[in-house]
N, C-alpha and C. Protein backbone atom coordinates (compact mmCIF):
# COMPACT_ATOMS: atom_id res chain seq x y z
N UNK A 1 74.18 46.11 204.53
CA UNK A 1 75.60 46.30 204.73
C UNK A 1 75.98 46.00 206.18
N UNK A 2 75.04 46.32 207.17
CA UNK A 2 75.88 46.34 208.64
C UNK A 2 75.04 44.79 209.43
N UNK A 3 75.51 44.16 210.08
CA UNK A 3 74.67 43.46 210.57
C UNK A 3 73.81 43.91 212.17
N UNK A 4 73.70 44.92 212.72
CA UNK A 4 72.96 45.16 213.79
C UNK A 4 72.03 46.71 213.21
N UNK A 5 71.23 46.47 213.48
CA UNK A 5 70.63 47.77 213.40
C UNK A 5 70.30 48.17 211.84
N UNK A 6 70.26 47.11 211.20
CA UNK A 6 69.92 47.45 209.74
C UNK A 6 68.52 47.61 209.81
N UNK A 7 68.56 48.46 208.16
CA UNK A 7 66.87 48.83 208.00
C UNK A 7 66.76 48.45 206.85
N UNK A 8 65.44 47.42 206.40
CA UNK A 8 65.29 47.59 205.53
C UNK A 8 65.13 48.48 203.90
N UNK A 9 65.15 48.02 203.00
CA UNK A 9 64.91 48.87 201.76
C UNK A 9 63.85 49.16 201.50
N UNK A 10 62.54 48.21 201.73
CA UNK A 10 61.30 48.91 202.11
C UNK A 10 60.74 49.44 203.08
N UNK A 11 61.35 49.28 204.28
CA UNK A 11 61.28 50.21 205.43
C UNK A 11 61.98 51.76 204.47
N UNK A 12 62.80 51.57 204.08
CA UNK A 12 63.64 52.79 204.01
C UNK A 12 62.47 53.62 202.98
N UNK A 13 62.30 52.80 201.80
CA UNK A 13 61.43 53.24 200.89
C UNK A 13 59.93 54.23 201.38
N UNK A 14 59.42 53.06 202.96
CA UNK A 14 58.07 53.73 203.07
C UNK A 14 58.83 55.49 204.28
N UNK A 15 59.90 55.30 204.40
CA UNK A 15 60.12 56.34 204.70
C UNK A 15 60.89 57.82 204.18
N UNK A 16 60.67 57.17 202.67
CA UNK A 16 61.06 58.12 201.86
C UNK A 16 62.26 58.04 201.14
N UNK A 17 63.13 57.27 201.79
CA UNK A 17 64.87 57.26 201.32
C UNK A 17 64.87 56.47 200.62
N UNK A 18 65.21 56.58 199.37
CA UNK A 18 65.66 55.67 198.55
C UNK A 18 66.47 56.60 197.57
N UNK A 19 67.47 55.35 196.91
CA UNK A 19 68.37 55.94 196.02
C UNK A 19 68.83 56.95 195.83
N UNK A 20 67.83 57.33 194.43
CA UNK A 20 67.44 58.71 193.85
C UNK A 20 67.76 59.74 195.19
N UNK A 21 66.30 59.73 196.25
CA UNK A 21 66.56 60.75 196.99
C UNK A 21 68.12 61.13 197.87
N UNK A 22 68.49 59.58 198.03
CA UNK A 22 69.82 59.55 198.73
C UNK A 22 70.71 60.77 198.15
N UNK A 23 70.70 60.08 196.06
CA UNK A 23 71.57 61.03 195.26
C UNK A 23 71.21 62.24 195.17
N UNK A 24 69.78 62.66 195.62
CA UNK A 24 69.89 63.71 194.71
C UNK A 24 70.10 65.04 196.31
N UNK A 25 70.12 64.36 197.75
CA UNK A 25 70.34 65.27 198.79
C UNK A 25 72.21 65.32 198.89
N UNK A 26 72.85 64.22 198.20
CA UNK A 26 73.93 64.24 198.33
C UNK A 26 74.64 65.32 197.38
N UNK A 27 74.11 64.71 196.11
CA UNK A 27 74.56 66.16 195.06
C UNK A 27 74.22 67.55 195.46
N UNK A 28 72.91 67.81 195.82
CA UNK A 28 72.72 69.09 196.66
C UNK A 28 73.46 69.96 197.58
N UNK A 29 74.06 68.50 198.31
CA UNK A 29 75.14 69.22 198.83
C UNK A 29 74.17 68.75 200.92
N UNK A 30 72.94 68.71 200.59
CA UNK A 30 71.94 68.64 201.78
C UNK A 30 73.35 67.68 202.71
N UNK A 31 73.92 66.55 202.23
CA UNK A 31 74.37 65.79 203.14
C UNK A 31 75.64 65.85 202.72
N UNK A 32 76.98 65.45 203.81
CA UNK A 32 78.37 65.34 203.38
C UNK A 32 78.36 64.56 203.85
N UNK A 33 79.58 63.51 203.63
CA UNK A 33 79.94 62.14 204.06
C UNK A 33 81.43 61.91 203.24
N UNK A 34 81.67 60.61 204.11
CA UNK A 34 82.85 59.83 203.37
C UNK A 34 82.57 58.76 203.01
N UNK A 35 83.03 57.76 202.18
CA UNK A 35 82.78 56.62 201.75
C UNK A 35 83.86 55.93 201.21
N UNK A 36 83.95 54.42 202.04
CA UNK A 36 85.40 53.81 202.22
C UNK A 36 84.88 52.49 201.09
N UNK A 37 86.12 52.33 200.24
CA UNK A 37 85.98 51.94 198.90
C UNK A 37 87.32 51.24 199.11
N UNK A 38 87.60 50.28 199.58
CA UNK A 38 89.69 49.77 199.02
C UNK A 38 89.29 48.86 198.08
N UNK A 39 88.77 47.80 197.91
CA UNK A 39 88.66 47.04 196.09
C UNK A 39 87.55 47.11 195.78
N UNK A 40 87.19 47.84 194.84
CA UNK A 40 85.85 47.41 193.94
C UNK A 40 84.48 47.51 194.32
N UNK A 41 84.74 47.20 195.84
CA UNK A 41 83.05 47.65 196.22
C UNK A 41 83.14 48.38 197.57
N UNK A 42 82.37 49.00 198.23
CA UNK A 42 81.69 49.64 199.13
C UNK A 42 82.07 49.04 200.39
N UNK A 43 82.72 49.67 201.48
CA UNK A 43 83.39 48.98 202.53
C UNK A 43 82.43 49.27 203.58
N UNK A 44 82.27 50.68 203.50
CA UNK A 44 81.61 51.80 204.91
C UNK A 44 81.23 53.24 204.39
N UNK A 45 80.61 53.65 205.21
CA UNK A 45 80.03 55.10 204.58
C UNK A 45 79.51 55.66 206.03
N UNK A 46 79.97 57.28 205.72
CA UNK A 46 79.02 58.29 206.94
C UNK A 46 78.86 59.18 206.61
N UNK A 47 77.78 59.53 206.80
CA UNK A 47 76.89 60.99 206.39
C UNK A 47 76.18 61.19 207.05
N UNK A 48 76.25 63.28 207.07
CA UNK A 48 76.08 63.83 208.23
C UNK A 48 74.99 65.10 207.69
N UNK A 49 74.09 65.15 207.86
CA UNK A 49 72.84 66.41 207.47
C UNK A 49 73.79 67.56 208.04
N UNK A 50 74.05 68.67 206.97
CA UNK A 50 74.57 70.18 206.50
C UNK A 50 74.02 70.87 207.48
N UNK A 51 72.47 70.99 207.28
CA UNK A 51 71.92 71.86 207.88
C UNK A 51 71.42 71.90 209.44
N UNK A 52 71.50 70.21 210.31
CA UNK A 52 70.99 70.10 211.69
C UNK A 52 72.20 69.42 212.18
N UNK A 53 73.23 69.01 211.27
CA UNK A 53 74.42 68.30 212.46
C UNK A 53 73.86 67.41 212.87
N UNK A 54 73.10 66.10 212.04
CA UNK A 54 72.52 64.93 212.23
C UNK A 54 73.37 64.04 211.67
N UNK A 55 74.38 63.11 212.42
CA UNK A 55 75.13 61.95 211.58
C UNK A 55 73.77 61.36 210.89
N UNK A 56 73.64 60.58 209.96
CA UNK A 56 72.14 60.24 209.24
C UNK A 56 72.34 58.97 209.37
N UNK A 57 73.74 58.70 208.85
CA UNK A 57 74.20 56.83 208.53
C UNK A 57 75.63 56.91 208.86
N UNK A 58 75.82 55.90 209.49
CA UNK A 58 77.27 55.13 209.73
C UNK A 58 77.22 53.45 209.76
N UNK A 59 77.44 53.31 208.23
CA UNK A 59 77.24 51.62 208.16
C UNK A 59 79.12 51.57 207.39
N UNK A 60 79.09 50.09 208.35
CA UNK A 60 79.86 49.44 207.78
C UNK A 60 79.95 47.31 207.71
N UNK A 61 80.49 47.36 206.11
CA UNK A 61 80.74 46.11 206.04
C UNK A 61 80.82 44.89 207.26
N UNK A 62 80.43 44.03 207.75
CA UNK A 62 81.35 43.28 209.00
C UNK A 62 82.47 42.84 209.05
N UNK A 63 83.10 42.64 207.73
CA UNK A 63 84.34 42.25 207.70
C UNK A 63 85.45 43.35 207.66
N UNK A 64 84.87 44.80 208.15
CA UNK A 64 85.91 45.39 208.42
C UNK A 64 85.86 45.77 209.66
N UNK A 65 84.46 45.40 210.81
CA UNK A 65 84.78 46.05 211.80
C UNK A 65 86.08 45.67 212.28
N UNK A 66 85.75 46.53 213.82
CA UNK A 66 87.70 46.59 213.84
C UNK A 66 88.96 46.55 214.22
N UNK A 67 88.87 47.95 212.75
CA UNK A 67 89.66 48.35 211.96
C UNK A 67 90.25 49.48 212.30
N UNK A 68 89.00 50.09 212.85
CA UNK A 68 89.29 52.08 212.75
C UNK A 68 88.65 52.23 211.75
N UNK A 69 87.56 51.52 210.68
CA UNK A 69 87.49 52.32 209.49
C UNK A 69 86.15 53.30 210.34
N UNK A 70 85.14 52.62 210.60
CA UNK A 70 84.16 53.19 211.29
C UNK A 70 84.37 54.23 211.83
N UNK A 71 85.36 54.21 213.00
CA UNK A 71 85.60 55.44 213.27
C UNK A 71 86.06 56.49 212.82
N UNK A 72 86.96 56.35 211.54
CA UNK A 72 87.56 57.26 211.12
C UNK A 72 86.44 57.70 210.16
N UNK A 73 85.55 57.26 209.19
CA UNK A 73 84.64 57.88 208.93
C UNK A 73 83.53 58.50 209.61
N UNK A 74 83.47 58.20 210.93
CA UNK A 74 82.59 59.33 211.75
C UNK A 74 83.29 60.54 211.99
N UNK A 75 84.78 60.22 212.28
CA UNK A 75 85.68 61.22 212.80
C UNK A 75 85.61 62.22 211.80
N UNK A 76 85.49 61.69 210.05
CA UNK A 76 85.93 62.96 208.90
C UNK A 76 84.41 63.33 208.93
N UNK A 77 83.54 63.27 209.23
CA UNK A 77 81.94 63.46 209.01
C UNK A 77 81.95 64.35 210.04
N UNK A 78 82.01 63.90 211.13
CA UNK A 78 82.23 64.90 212.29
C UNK A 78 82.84 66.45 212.56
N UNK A 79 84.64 66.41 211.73
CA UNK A 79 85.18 67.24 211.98
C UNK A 79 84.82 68.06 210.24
N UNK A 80 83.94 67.92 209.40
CA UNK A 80 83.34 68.42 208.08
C UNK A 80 81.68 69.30 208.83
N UNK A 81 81.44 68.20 209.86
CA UNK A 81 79.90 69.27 210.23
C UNK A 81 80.49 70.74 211.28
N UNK A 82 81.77 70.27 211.53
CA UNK A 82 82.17 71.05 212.77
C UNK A 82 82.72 72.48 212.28
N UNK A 83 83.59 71.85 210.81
CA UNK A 83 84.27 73.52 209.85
C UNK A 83 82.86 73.62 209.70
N UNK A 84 81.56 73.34 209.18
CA UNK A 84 80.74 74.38 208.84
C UNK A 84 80.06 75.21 210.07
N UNK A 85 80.99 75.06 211.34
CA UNK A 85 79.84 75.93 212.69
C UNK A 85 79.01 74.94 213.32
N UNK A 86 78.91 73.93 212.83
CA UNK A 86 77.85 72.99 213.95
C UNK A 86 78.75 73.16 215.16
N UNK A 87 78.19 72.90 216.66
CA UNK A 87 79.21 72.93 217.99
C UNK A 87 78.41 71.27 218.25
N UNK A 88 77.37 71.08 218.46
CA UNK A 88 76.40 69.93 218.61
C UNK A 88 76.56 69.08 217.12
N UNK A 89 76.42 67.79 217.11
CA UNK A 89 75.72 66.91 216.61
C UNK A 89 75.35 65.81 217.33
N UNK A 90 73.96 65.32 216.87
CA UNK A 90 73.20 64.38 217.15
C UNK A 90 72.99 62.80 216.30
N UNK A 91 72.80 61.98 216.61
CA UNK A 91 72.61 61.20 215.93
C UNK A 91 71.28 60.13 216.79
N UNK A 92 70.54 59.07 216.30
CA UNK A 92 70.05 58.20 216.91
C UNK A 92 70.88 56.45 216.84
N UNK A 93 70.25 55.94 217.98
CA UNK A 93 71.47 54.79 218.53
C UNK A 93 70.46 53.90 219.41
N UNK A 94 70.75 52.76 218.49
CA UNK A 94 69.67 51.92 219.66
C UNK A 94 69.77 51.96 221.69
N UNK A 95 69.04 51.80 222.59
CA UNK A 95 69.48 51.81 223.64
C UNK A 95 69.92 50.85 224.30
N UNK A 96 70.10 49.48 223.65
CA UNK A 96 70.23 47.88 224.15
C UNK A 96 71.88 47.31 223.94
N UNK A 97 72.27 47.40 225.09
CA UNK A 97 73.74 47.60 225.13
C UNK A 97 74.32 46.77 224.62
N UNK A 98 73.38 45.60 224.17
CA UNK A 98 73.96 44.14 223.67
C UNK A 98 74.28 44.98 222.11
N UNK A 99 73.49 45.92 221.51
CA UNK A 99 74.10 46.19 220.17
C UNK A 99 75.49 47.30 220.06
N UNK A 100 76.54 46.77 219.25
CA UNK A 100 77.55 47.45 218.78
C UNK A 100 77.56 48.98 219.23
N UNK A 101 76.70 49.49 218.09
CA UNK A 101 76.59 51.19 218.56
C UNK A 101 76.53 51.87 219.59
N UNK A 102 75.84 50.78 220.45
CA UNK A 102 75.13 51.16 221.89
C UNK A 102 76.76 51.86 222.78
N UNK A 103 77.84 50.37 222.51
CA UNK A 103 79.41 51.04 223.42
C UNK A 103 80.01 52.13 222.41
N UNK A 104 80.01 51.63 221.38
CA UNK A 104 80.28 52.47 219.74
C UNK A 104 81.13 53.96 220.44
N UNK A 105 79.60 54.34 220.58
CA UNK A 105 79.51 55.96 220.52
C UNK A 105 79.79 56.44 221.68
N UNK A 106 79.00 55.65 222.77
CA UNK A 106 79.57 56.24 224.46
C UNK A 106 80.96 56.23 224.11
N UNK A 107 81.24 55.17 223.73
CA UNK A 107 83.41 55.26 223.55
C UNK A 107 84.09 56.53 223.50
N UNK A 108 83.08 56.67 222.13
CA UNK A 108 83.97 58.56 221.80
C UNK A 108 82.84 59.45 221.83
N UNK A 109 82.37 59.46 223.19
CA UNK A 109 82.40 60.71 223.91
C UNK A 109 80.92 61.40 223.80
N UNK A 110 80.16 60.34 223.16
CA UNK A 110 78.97 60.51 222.67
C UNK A 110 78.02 60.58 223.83
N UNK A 111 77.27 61.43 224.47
CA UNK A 111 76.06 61.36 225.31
C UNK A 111 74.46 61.06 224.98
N UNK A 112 73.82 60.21 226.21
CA UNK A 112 72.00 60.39 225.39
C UNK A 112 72.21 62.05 225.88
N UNK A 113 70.76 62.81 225.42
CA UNK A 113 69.90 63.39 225.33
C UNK A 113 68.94 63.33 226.48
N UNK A 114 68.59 61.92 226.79
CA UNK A 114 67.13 61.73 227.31
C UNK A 114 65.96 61.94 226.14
N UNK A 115 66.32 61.98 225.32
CA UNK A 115 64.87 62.19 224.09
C UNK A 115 65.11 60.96 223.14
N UNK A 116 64.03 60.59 222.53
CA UNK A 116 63.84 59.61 221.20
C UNK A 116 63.23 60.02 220.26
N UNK A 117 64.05 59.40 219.01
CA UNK A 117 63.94 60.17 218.26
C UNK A 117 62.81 59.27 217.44
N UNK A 118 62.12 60.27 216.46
CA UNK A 118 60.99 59.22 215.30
C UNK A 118 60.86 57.59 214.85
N UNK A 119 62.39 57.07 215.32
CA UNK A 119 62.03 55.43 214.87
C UNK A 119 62.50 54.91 216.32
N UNK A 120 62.01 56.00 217.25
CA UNK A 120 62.12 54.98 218.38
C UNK A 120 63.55 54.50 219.43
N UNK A 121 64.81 55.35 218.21
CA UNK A 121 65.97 54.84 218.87
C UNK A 121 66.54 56.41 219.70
N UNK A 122 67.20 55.92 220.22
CA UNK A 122 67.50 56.91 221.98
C UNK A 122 68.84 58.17 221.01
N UNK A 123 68.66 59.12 221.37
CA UNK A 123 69.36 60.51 221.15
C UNK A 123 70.74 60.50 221.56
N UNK A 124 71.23 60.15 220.93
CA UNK A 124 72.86 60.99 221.74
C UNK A 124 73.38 61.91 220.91
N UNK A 125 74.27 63.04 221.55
CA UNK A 125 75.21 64.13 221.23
C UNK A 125 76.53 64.09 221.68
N UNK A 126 76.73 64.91 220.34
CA UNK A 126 78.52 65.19 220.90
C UNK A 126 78.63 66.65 220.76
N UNK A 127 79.35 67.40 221.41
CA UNK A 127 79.61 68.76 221.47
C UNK A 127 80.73 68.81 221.31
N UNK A 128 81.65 69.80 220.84
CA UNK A 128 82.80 70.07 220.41
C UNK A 128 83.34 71.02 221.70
N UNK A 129 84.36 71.26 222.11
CA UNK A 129 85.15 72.05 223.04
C UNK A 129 84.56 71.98 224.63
């Protein structure tokens, strides 16, 4: 779906995510998200782990970057981890400024950490108030 920073389906697979598991942490309730749909197929999507205030995924189509859609689905992911009490969320973000995400997130307000996370990509947070 996104063109920078994609992961494969067998990458994703040897790390556990696929489909099924996608559906069955979503039905659980484990993850909330939004998902931007205007004709027929799949525009953008963000989802945010319930329990650590981890954005997980923020992909979108290229033909909508933008738009605002991106952002506005981090924004409803964001302000959904925030009614449940998260004050922090985290997400991982490549550190190579040539990629998208890299200005993305500094934009709105996003900080590193100084830590990396399991696949290697650099920590940032956002705190609320």
């Amino acid at each position: 779906m996104t063109r920078e920073n994609a992961i494969s389906e067998a990458r994703l697979s040897e790390l556990g995510i696929t489909v099924a598991s996608w559906g069955e942490q979503v039905a659980s309730g484990a993850l909330l998200g939004y998902v931007f749909e205007p004709v027929e197929r799949v525009a953008g999507y963000c989802f945010g782990d319930v329990s650590t205030g981890e954005i997980v995924v923020l992909a979108l189509r290229p033909e909508f970057e933008g738009r605002g859609v991106g952002r506005a689905l981090l924004h409803h992911t964001m302000l959904s981890l925030q009614i449940l009490g998260h004050v922090r969320l985290f997400l991982g973000c490549s550190n190579r400024p040539e990629v998208r995400s890299f200005g993305f997130y500094r934009h709105l307000g996003w900080r590193p950490t100084g830590r990396v996370d399991k696949y290697g990509d650099q920590e940032l947070e956002y705190r609320f108030g």
